[in-house]
C-alpha atoms as a PDB file:
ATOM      1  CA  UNK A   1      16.001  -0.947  13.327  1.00  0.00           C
ATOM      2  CA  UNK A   2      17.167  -3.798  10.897  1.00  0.00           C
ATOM      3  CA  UNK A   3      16.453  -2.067   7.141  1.00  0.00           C
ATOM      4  CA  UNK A   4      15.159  -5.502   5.713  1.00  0.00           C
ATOM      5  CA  UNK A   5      13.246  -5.633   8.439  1.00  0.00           C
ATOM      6  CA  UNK A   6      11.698  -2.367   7.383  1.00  0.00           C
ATOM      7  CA  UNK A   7      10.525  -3.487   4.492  1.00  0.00           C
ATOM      8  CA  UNK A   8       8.676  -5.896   5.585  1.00  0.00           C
ATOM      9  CA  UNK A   9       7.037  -4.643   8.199  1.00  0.00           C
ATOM     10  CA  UNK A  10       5.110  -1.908   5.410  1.00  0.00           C
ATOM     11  CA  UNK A  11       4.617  -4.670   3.019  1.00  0.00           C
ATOM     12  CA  UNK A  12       2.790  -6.624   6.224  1.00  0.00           C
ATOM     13  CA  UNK A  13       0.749  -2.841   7.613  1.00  0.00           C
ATOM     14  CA  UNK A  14      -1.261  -2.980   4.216  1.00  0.00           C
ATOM     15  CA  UNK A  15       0.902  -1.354   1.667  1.00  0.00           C
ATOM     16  CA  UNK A  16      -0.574  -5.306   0.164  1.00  0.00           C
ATOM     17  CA  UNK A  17      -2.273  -7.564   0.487  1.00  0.00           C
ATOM     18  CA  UNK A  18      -2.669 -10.945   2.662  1.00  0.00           C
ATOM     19  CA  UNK A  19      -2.929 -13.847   0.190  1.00  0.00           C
ATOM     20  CA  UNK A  20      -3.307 -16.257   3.547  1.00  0.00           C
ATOM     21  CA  UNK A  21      -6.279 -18.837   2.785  1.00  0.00           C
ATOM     22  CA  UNK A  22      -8.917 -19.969   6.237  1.00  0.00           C
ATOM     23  CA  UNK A  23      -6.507 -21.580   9.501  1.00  0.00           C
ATOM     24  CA  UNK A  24      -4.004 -23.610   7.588  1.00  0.00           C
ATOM     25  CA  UNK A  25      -1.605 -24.165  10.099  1.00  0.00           C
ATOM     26  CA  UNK A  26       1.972 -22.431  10.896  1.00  0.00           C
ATOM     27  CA  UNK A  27       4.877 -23.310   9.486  1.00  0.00           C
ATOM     28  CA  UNK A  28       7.716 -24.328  11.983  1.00  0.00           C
ATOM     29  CA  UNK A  29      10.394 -21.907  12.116  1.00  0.00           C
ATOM     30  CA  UNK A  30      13.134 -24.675  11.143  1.00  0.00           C
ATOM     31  CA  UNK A  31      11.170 -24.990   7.494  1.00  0.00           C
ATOM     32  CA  UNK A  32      11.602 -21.214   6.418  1.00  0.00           C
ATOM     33  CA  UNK A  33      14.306 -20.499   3.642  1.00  0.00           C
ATOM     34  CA  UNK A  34      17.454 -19.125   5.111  1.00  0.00           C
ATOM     35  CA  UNK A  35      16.590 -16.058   3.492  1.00  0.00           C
ATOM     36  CA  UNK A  36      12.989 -16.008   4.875  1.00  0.00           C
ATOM     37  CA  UNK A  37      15.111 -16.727   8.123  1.00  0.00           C
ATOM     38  CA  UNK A  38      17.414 -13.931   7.618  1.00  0.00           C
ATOM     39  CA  UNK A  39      14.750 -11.549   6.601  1.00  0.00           C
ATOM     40  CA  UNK A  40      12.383 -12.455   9.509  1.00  0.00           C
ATOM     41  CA  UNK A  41      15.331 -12.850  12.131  1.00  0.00           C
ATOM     42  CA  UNK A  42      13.574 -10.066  14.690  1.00  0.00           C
ATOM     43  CA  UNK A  43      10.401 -12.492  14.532  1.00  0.00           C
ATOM     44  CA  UNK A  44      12.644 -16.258  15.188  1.00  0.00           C
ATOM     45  CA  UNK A  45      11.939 -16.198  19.458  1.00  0.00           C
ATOM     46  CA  UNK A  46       8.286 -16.033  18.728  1.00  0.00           C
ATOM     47  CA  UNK A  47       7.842 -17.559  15.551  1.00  0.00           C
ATOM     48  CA  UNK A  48       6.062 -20.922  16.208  1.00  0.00           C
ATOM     49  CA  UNK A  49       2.981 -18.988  18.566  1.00  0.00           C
ATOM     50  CA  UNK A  50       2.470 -16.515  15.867  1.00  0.00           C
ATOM     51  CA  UNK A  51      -1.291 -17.202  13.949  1.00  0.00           C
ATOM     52  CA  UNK A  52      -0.459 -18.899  10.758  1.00  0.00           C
ATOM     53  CA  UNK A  53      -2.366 -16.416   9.202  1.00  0.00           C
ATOM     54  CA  UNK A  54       0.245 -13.590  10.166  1.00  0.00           C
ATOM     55  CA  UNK A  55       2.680 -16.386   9.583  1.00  0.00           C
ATOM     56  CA  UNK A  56       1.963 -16.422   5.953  1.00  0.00           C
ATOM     57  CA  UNK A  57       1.836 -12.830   5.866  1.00  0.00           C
ATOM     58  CA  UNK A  58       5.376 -11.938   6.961  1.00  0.00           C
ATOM     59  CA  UNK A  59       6.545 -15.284   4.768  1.00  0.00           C
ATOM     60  CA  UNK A  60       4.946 -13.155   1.486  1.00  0.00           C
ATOM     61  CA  UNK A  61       6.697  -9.990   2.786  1.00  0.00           C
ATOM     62  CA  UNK A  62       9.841 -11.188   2.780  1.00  0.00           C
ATOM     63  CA  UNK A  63       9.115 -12.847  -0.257  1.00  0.00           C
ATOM     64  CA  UNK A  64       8.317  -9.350  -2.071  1.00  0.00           C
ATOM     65  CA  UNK A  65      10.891  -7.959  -0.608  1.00  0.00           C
ATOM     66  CA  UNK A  66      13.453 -10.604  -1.975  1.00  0.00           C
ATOM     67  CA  UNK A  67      12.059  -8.966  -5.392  1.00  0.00           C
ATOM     68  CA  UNK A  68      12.621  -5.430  -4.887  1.00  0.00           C
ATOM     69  CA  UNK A  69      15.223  -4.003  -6.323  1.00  0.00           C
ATOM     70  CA  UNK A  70      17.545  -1.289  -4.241  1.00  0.00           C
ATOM     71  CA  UNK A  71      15.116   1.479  -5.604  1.00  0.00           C
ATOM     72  CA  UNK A  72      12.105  -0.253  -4.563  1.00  0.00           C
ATOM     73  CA  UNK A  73      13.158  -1.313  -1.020  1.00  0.00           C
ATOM     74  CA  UNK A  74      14.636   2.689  -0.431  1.00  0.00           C
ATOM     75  CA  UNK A  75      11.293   4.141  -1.506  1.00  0.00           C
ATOM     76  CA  UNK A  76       9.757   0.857   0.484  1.00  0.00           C
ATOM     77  CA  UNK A  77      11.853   2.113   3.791  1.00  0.00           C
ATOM     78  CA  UNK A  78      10.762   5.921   3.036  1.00  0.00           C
ATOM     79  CA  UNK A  79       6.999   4.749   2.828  1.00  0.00           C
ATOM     80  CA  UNK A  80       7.571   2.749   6.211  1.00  0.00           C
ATOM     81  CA  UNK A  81       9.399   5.650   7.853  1.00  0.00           C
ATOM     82  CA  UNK A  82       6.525   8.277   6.710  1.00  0.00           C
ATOM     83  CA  UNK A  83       3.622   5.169   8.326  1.00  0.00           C
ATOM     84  CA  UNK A  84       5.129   5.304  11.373  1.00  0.00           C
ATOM     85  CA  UNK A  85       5.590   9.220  11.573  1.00  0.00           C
ATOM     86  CA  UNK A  86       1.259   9.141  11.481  1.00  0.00           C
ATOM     87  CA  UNK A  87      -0.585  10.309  14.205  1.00  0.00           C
ATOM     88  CA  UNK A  88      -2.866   6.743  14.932  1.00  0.00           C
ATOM     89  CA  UNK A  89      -5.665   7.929  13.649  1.00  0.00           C
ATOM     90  CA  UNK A  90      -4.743   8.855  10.578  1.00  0.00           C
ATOM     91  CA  UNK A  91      -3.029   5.197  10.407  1.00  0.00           C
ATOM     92  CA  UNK A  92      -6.840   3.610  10.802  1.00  0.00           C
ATOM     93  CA  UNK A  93      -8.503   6.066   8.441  1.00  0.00           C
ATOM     94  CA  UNK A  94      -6.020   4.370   5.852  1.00  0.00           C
ATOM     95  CA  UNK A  95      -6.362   1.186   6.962  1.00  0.00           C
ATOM     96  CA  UNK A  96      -9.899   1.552   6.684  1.00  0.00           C
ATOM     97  CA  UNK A  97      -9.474   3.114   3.380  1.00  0.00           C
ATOM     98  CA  UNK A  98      -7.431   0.671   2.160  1.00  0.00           C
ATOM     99  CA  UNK A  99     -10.136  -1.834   3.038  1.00  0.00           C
ATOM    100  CA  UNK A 100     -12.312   0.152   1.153  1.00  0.00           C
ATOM    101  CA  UNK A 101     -10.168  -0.503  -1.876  1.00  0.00           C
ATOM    102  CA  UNK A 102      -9.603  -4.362  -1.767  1.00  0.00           C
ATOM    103  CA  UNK A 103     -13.331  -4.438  -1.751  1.00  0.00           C
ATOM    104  CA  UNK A 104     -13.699  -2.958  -5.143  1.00  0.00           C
ATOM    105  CA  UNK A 105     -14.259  -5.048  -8.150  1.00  0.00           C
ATOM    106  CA  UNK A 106     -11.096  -5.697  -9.903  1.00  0.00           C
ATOM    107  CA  UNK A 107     -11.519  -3.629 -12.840  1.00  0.00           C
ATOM    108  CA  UNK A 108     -11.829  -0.808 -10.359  1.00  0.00           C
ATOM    109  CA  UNK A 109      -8.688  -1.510  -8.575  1.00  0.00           C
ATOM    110  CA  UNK A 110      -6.520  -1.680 -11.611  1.00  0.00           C
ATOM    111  CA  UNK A 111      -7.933   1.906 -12.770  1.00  0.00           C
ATOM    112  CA  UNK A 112      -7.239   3.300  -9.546  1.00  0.00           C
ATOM    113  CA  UNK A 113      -3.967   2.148  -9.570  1.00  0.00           C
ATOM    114  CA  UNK A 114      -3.857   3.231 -13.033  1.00  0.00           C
ATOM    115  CA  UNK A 115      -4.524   6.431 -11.799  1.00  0.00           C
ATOM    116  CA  UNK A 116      -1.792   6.343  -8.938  1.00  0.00           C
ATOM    117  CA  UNK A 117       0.262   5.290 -11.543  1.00  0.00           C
ATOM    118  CA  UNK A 118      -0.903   8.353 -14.091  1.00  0.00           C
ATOM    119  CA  UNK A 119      -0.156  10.576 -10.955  1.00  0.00           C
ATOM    120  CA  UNK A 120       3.345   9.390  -9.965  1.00  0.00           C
ATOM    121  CA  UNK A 121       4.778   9.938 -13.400  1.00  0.00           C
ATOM    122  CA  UNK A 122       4.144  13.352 -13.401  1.00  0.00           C
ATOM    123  CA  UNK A 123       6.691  15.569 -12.800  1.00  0.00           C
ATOM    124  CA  UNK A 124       6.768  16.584  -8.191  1.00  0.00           C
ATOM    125  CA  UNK A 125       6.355  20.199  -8.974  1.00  0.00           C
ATOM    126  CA  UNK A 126       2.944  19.188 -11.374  1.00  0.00           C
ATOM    127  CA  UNK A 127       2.010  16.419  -8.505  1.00  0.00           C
ATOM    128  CA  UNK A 128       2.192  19.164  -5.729  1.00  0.00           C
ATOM    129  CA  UNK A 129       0.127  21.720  -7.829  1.00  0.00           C
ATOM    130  CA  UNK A 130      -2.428  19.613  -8.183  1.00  0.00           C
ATOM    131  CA  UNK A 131      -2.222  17.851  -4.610  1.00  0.00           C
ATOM    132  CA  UNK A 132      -2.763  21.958  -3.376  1.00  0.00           C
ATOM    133  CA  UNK A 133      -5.330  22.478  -6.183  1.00  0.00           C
ATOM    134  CA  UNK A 134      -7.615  19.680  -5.295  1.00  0.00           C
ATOM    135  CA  UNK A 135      -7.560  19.996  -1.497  1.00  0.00           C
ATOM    136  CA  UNK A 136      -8.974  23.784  -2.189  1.00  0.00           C
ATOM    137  CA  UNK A 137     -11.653  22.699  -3.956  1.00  0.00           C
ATOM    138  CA  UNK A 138     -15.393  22.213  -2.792  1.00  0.00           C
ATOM    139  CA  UNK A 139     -16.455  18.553  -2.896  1.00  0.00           C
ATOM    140  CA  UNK A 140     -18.475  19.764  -6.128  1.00  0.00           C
ATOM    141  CA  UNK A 141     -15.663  20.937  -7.751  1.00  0.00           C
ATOM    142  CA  UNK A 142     -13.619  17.629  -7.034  1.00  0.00           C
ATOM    143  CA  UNK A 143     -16.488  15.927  -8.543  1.00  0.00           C
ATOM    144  CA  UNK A 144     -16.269  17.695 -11.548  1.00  0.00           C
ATOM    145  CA  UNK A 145     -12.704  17.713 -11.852  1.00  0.00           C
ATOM    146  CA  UNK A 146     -12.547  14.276 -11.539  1.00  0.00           C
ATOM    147  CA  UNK A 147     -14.914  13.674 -14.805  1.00  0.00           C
ATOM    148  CA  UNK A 148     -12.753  16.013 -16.372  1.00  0.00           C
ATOM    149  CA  UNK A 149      -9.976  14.048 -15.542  1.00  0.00           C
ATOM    150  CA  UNK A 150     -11.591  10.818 -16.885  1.00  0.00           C
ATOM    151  CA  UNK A 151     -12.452  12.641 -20.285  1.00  0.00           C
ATOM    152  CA  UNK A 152      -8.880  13.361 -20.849  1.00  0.00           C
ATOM    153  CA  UNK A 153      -7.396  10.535 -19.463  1.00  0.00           C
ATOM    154  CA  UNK A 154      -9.016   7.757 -21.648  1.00  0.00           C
ATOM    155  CA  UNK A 155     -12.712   8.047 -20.387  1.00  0.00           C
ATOM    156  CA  UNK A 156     -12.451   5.741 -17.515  1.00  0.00           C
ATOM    157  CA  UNK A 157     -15.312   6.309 -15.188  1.00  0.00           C
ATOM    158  CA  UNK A 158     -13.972   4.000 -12.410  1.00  0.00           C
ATOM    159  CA  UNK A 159     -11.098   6.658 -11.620  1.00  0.00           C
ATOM    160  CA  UNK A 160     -11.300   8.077  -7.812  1.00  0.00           C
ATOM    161  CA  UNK A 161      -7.826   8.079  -7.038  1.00  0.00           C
ATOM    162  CA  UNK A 162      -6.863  12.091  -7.054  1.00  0.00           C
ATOM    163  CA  UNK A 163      -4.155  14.180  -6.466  1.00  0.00           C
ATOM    164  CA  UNK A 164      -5.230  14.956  -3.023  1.00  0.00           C
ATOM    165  CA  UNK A 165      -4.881  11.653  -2.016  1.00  0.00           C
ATOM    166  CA  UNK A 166      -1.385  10.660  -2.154  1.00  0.00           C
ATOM    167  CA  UNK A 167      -2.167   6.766  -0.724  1.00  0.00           C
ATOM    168  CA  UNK A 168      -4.319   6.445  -4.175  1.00  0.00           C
ATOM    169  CA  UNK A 169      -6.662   4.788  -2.990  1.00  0.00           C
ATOM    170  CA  UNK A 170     -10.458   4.998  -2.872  1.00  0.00           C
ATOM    171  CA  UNK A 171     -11.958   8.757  -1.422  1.00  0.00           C
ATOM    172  CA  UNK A 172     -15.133   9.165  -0.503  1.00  0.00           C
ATOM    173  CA  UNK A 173     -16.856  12.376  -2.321  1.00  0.00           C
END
């Protein structure tokens, strides 16, 4: 599979999000950048009878990923590769989850990804303890190690991203 190609395709499966407005209509194949061409090469037979809607999508992928720098498109390509390695329905419970997030109020999305954030700069052998000692825990106990959590991490209440949850996003208690 073409690596660019790669990168777009998680950037387009939810990793973000659409910023497509209503039906505008498509964009003709002949009016992308070359590098939106290059990028989007696989897509060029089909192009024009795509919706505009996932039109605009794979345009803002390969967009992003004209922005990425080698790290980010290698840990990009490793995100992808570990996606498509998912049993389907764990694939829709994140979809689904991740639909759960964009429909948080902003504030809440930025301390979640705060919190995502928090959790990837810790050091993998720290991440994985806590990863193992969340998932033991009674949904009591993750409650309450959460609010600990918020006490020592600034006092945000709007944190539910935990080390369980290696997506980051939104769990349900």
């Amino acid at each position: 599979m073409n690596l660019p190609l790669i990168g777009i395709l998680v950037l387009v499966i939810g990793v973000m999000p659409a910023w497509a407005q209503g039906d505008q209509a498509g964009v003709p194949w002949s009016q992308l950048s070359p590098g939106e061409q290059q990028l989007l090469q696989r897509f060029s037979d089909n192009w024009d009878q795509l919706p505009p809607r996932k039109q605009q999508r794979l345009r803002n992928g390969a967009q992003q990923w004209g922005t990425m720098t080698p790290e980010e498109r290698q840990e990009a390509k490793q995100r992808f590769k570990q996606w498509r390695s998912l049993p389907p329905e764990q694939r829709q419970q994140l979809r689904e989850r991740y639909q759960q997030f964009r429909q948080l109020p902003p504030e809440q999305r930025e301390s979640v990804r705060n919190a995502r954030r928090w959790f990837k700069s810790l050091p993998p052998g720290q991440r994985k303890e806590l990863r193992e000692k969340f998932q033991s825990m009674s949904p009591e106990e993750r409650r309450a190690y959460k609010k600990e959590l918020r006490r020592r991490h600034g006092g945000n209440d709007s944190v539910t991203a935990t080390p369980g949850d290696p997506s980051g996003q939104p769990r349900p208690d």
